[in-house]
N, C-alpha and C. Protein backbone atom coordinates (compact mmCIF):
# COMPACT_ATOMS: atom_id res chain seq x y z
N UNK A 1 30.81 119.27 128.12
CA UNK A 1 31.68 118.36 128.86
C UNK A 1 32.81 119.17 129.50
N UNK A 2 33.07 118.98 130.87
CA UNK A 2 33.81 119.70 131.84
C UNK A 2 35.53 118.99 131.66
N UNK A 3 36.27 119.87 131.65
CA UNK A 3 37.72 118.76 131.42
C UNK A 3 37.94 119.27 132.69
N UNK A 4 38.51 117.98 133.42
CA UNK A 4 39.13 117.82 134.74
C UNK A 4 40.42 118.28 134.92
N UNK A 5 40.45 119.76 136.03
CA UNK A 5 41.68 120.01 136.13
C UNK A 5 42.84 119.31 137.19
N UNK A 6 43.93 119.25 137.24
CA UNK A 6 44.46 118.71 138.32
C UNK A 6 44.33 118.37 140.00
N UNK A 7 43.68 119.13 140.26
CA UNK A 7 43.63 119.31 141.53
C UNK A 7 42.14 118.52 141.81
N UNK A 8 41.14 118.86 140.70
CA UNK A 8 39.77 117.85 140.79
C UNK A 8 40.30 116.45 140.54
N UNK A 9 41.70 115.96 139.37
CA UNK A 9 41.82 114.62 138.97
C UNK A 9 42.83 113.88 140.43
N UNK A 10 43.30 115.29 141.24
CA UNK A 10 44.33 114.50 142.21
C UNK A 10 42.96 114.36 143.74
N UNK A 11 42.10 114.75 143.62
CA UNK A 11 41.07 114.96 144.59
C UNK A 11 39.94 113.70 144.45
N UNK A 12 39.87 113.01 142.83
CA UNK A 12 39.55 111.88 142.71
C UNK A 12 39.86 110.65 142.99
N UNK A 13 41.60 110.44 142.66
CA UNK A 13 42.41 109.76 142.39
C UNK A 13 42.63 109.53 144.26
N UNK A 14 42.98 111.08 144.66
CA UNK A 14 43.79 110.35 146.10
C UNK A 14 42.16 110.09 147.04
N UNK A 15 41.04 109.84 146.79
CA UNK A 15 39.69 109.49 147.33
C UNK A 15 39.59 108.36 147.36
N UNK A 16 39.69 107.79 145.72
CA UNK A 16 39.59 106.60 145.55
C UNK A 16 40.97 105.61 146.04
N UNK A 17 41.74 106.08 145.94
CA UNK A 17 43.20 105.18 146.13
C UNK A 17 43.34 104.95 147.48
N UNK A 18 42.97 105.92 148.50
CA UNK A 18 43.35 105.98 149.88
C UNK A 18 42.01 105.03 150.51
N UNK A 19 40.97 104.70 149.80
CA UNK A 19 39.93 103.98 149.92
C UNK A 19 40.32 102.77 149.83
N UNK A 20 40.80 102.48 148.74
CA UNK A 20 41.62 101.48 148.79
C UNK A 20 42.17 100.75 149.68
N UNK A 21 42.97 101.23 149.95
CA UNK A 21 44.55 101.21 151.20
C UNK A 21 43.54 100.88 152.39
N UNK A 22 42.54 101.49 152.43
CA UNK A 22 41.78 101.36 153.69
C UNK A 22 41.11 100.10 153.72
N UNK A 23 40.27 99.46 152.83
CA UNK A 23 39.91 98.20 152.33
C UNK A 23 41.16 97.15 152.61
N UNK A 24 41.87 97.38 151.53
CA UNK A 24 42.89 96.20 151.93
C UNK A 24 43.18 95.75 153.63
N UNK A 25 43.50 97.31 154.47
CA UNK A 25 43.88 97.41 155.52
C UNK A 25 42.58 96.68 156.40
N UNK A 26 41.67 96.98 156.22
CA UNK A 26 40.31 96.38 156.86
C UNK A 26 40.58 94.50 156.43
N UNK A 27 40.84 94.20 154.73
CA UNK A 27 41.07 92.49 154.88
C UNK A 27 42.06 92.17 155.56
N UNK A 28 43.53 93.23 155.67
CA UNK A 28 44.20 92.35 156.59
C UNK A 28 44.07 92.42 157.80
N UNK A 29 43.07 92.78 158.25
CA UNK A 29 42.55 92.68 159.64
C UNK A 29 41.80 91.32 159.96
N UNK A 30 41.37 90.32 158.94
CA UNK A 30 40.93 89.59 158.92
C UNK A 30 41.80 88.40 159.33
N UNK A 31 43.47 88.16 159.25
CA UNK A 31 44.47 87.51 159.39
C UNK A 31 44.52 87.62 160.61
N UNK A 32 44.47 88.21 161.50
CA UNK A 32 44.04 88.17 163.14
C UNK A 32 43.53 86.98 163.68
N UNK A 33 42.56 86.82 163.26
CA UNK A 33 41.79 84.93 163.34
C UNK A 33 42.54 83.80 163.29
N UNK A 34 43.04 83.78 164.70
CA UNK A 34 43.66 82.78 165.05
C UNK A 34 42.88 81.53 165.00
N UNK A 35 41.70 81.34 165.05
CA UNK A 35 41.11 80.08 164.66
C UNK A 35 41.20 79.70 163.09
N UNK A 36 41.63 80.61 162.39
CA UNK A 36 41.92 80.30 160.76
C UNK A 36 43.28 80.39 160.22
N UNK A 37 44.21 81.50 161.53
CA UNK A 37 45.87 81.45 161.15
C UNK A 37 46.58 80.95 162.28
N UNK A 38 47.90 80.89 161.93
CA UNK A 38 49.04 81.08 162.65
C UNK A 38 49.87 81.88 162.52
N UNK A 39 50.64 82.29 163.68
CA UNK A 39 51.35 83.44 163.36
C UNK A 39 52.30 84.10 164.27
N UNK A 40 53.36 84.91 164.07
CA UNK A 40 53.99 84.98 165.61
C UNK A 40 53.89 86.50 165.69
N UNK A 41 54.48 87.11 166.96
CA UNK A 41 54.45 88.12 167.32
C UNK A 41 55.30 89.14 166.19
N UNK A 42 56.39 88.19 165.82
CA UNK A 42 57.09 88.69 165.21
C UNK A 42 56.88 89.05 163.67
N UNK A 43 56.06 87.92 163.09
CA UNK A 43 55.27 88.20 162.32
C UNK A 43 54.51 89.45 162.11
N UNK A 44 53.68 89.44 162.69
CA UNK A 44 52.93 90.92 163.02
C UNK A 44 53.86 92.47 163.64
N UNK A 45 54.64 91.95 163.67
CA UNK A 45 56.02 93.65 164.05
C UNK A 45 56.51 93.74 162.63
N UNK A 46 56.34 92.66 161.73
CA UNK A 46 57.20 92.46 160.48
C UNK A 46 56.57 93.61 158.97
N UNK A 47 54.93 92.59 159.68
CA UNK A 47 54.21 93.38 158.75
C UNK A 47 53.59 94.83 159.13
N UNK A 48 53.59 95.24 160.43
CA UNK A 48 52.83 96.70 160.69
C UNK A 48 54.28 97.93 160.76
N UNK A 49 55.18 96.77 161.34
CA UNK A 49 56.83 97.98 160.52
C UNK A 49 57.13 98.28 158.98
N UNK A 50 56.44 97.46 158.24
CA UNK A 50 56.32 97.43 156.55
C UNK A 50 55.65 98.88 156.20
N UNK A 51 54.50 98.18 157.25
CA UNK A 51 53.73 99.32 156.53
C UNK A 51 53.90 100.67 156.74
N UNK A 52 54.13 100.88 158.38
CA UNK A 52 54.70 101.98 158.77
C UNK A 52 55.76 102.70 157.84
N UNK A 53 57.03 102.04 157.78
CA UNK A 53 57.44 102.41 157.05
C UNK A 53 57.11 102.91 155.15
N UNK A 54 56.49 102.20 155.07
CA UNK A 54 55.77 102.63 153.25
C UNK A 54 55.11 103.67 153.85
N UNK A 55 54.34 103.91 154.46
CA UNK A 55 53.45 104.83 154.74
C UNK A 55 54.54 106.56 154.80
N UNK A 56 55.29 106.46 155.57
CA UNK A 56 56.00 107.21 156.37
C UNK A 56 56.90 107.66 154.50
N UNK A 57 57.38 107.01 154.01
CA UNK A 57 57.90 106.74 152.19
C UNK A 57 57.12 107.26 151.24
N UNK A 58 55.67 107.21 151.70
CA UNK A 58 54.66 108.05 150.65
C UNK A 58 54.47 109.23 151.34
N UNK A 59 54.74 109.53 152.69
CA UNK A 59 54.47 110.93 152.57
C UNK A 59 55.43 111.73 152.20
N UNK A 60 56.85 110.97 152.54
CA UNK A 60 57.97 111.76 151.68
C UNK A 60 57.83 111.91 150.64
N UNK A 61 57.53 110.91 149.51
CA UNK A 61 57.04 110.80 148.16
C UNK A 61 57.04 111.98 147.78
N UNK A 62 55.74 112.79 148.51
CA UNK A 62 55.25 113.95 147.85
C UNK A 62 55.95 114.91 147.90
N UNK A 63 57.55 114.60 148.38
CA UNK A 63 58.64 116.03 148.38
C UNK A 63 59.86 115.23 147.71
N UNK A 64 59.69 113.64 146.90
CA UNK A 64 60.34 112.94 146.44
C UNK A 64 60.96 111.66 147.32
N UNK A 65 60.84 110.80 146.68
CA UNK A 65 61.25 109.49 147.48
C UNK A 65 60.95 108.33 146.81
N UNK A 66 61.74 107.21 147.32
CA UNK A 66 61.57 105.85 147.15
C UNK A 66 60.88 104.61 147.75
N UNK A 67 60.41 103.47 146.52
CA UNK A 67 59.39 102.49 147.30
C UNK A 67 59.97 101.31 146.95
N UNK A 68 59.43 100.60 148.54
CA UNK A 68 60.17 99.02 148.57
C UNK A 68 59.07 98.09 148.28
N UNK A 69 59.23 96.86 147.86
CA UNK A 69 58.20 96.13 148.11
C UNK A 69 58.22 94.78 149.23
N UNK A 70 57.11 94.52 149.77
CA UNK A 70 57.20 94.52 151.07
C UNK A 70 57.67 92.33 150.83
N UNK A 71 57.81 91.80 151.68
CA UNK A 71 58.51 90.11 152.02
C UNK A 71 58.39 90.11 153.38
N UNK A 72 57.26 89.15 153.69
CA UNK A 72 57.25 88.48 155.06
C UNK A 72 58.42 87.63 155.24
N UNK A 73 59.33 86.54 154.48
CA UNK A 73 60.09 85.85 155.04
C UNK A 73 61.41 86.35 154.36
């Protein structure tokens, strides 16, 4: 049995996690469907500036940094 060194457990971890992020990002693409939502422009600047910003927060992360959690209203 092989013990996993760091760089194989951070090469797993950031595969699967960023897979993730990508999934989610693919369902909220699904909120687009204006025949199933409503929604305003502003709405959508609310939530892709969220993310931008978190995004932009995790790459600092990795030289230290802080996380918000995100509120549409």
């Amino acid at each position: 049995m092989s013990i996993e060194n760091k760089k194989e457990r951070f090469q797993r971890l950031a595969e699967k996690r960023t897979n993730d992020v990508l999934e989610r990002l693919r369902i909220l693409g699904n909120c687009a469907n204006r025949g199933q939502y409503d929604y305003t422009r502003e709405d959508v600047q609310k939530i892709f500036g969220t993310i931008e910003r978190e995004a932009k927060l995790i790459r600092i992360k990795f030289q230290g940094g802080e996380t918000q959690k995100f509120k549409l209203s």
